[in-house]
C-alpha atoms as a PDB file:
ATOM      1  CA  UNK A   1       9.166  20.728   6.572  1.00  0.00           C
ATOM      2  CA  UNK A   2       5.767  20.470   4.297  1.00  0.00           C
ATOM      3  CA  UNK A   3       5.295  16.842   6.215  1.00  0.00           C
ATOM      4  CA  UNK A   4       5.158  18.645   9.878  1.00  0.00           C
ATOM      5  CA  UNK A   5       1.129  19.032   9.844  1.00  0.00           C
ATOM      6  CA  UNK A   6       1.195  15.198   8.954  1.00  0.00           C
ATOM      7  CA  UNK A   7       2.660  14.504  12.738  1.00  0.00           C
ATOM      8  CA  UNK A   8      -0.686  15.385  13.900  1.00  0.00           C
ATOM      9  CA  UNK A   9      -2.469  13.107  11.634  1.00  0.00           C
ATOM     10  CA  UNK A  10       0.472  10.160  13.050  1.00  0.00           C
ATOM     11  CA  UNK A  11      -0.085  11.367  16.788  1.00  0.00           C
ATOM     12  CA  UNK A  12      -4.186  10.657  16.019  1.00  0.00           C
ATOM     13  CA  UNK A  13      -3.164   7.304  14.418  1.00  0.00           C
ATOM     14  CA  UNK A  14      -4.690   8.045  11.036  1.00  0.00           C
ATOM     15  CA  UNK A  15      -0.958   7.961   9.926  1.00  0.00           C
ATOM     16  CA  UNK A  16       2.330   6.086  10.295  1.00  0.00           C
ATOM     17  CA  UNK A  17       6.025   6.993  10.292  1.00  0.00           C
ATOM     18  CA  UNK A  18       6.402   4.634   7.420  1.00  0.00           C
ATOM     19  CA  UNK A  19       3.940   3.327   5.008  1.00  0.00           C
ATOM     20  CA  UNK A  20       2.733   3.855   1.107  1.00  0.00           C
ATOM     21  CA  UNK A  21       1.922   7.422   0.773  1.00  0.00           C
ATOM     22  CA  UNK A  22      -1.582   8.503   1.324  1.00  0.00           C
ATOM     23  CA  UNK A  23      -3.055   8.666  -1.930  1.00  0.00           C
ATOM     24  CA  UNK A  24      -5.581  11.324  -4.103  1.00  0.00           C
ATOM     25  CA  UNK A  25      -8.782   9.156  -3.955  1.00  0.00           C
ATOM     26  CA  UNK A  26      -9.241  10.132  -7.502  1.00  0.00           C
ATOM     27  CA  UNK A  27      -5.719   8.440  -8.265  1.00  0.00           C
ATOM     28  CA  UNK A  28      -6.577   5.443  -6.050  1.00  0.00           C
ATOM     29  CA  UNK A  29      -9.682   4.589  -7.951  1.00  0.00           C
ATOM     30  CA  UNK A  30      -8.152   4.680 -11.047  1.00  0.00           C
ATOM     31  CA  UNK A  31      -5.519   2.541 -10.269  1.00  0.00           C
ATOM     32  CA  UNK A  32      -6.941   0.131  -8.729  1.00  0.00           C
ATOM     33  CA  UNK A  33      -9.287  -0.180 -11.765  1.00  0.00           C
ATOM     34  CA  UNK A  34      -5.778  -1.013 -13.236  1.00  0.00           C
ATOM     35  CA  UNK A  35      -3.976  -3.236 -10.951  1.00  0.00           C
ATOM     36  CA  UNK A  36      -6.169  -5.166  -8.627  1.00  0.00           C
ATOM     37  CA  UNK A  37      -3.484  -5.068  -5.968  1.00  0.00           C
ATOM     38  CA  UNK A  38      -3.403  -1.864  -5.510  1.00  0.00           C
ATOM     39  CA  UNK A  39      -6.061  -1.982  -2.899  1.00  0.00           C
ATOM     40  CA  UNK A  40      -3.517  -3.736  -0.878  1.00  0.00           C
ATOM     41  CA  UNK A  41      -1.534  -0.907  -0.254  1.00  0.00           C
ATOM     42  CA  UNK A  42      -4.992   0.165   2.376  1.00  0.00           C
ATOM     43  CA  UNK A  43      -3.760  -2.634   4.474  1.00  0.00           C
ATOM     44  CA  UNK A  44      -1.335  -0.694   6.210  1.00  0.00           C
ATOM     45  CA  UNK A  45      -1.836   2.927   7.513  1.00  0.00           C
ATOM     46  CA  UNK A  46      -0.294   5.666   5.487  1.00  0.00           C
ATOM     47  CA  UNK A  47       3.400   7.042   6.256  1.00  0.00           C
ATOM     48  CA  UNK A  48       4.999   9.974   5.712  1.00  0.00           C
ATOM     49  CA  UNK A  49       7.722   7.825   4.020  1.00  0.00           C
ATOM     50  CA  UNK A  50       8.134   4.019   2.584  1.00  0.00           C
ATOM     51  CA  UNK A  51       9.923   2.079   0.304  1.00  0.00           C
ATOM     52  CA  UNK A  52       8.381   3.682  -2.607  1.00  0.00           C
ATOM     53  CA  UNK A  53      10.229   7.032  -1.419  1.00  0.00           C
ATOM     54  CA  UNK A  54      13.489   5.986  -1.170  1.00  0.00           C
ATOM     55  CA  UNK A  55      13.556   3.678  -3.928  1.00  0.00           C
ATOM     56  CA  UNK A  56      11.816   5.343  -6.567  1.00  0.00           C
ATOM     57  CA  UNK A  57      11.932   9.350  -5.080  1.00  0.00           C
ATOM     58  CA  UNK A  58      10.700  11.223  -8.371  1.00  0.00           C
ATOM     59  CA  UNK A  59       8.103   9.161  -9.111  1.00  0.00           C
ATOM     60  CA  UNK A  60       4.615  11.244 -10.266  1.00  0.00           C
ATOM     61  CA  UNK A  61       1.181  10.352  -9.854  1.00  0.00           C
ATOM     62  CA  UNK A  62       1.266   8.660 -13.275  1.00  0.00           C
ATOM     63  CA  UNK A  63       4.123   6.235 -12.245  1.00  0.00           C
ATOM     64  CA  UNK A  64       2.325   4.951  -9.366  1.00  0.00           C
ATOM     65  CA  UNK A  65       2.252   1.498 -10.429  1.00  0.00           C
ATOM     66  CA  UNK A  66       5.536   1.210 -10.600  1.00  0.00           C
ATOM     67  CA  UNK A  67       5.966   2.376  -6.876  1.00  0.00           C
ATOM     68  CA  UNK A  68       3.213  -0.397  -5.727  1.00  0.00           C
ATOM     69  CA  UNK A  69       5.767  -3.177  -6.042  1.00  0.00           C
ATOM     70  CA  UNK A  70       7.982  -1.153  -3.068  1.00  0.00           C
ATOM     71  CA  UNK A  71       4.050  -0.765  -1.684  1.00  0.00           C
ATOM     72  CA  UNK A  72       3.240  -4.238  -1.456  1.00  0.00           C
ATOM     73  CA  UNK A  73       6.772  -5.216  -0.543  1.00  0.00           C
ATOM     74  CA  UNK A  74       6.215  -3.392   2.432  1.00  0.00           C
ATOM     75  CA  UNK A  75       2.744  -4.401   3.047  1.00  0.00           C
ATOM     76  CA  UNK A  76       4.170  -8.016   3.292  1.00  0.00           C
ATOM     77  CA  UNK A  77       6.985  -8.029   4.890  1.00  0.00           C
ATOM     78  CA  UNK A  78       6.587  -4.892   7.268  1.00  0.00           C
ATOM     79  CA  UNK A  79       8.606  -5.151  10.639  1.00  0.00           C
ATOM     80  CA  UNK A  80      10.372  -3.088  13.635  1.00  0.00           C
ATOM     81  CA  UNK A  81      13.268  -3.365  11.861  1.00  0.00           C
ATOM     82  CA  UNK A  82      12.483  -2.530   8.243  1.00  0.00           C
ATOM     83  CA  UNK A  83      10.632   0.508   9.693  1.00  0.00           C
ATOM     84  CA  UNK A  84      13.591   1.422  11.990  1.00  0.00           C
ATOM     85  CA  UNK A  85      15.780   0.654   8.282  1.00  0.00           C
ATOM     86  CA  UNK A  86      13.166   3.256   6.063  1.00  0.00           C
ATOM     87  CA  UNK A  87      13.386   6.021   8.792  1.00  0.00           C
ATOM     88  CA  UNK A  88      17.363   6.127   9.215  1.00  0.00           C
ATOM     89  CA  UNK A  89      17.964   6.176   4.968  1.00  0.00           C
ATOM     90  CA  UNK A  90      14.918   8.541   5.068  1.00  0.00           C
ATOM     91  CA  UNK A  91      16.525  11.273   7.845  1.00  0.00           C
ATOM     92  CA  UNK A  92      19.934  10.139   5.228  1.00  0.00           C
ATOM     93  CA  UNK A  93      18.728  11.166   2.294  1.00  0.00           C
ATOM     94  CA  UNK A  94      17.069  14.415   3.857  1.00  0.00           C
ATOM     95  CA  UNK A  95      20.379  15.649   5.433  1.00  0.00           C
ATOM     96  CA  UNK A  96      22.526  14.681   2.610  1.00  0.00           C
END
């Protein structure tokens, strides 16, 4: 329920169902100081879930280069489908 303000920012189109998490600027300057590819996760709007989510669900802020290969995955390879695919094992994992 703490993602329902987020549907505005999705109805606006400054957000996505399914995408890398916004990040903390702070965070994304830092690691993108780190891992050049990291910018690459801006080439996709935001979602309220991704890859990253479901794969790696605990994950904090300091573990976020870990989650930017489920990032970029999805950044590269991002369909109908594979959305349709993170949204039904997202509403699964919610209502399990």
């Amino acid at each position: 329920m703490d993602e329902t303000p987020q549907i505005w920012n999705i109805l606006i189109g400054e957000m996505s169902w399914v995408g890398p998490r916004p990040e903390v600027p702070f965070y994304y300057e830092h690691f993108k100081k780190q891992e050049p590819t990291y910018a690459n996760r801006q080439l996709v709007r935001p979602g309220i879930t991704g890859l990253a989510q479901l794969d790696n669900p605990n994950a904090s802020p300091n573990e976020n280069l870990e989650k930017l290969k489920f990032d970029l995955q999805y950044v590269n390879q991002a369909t109908f489908w594979m959305d349709l695919r993170i949204l039904t094992k997202s509403f699964l994992f919610i209502w399990k």
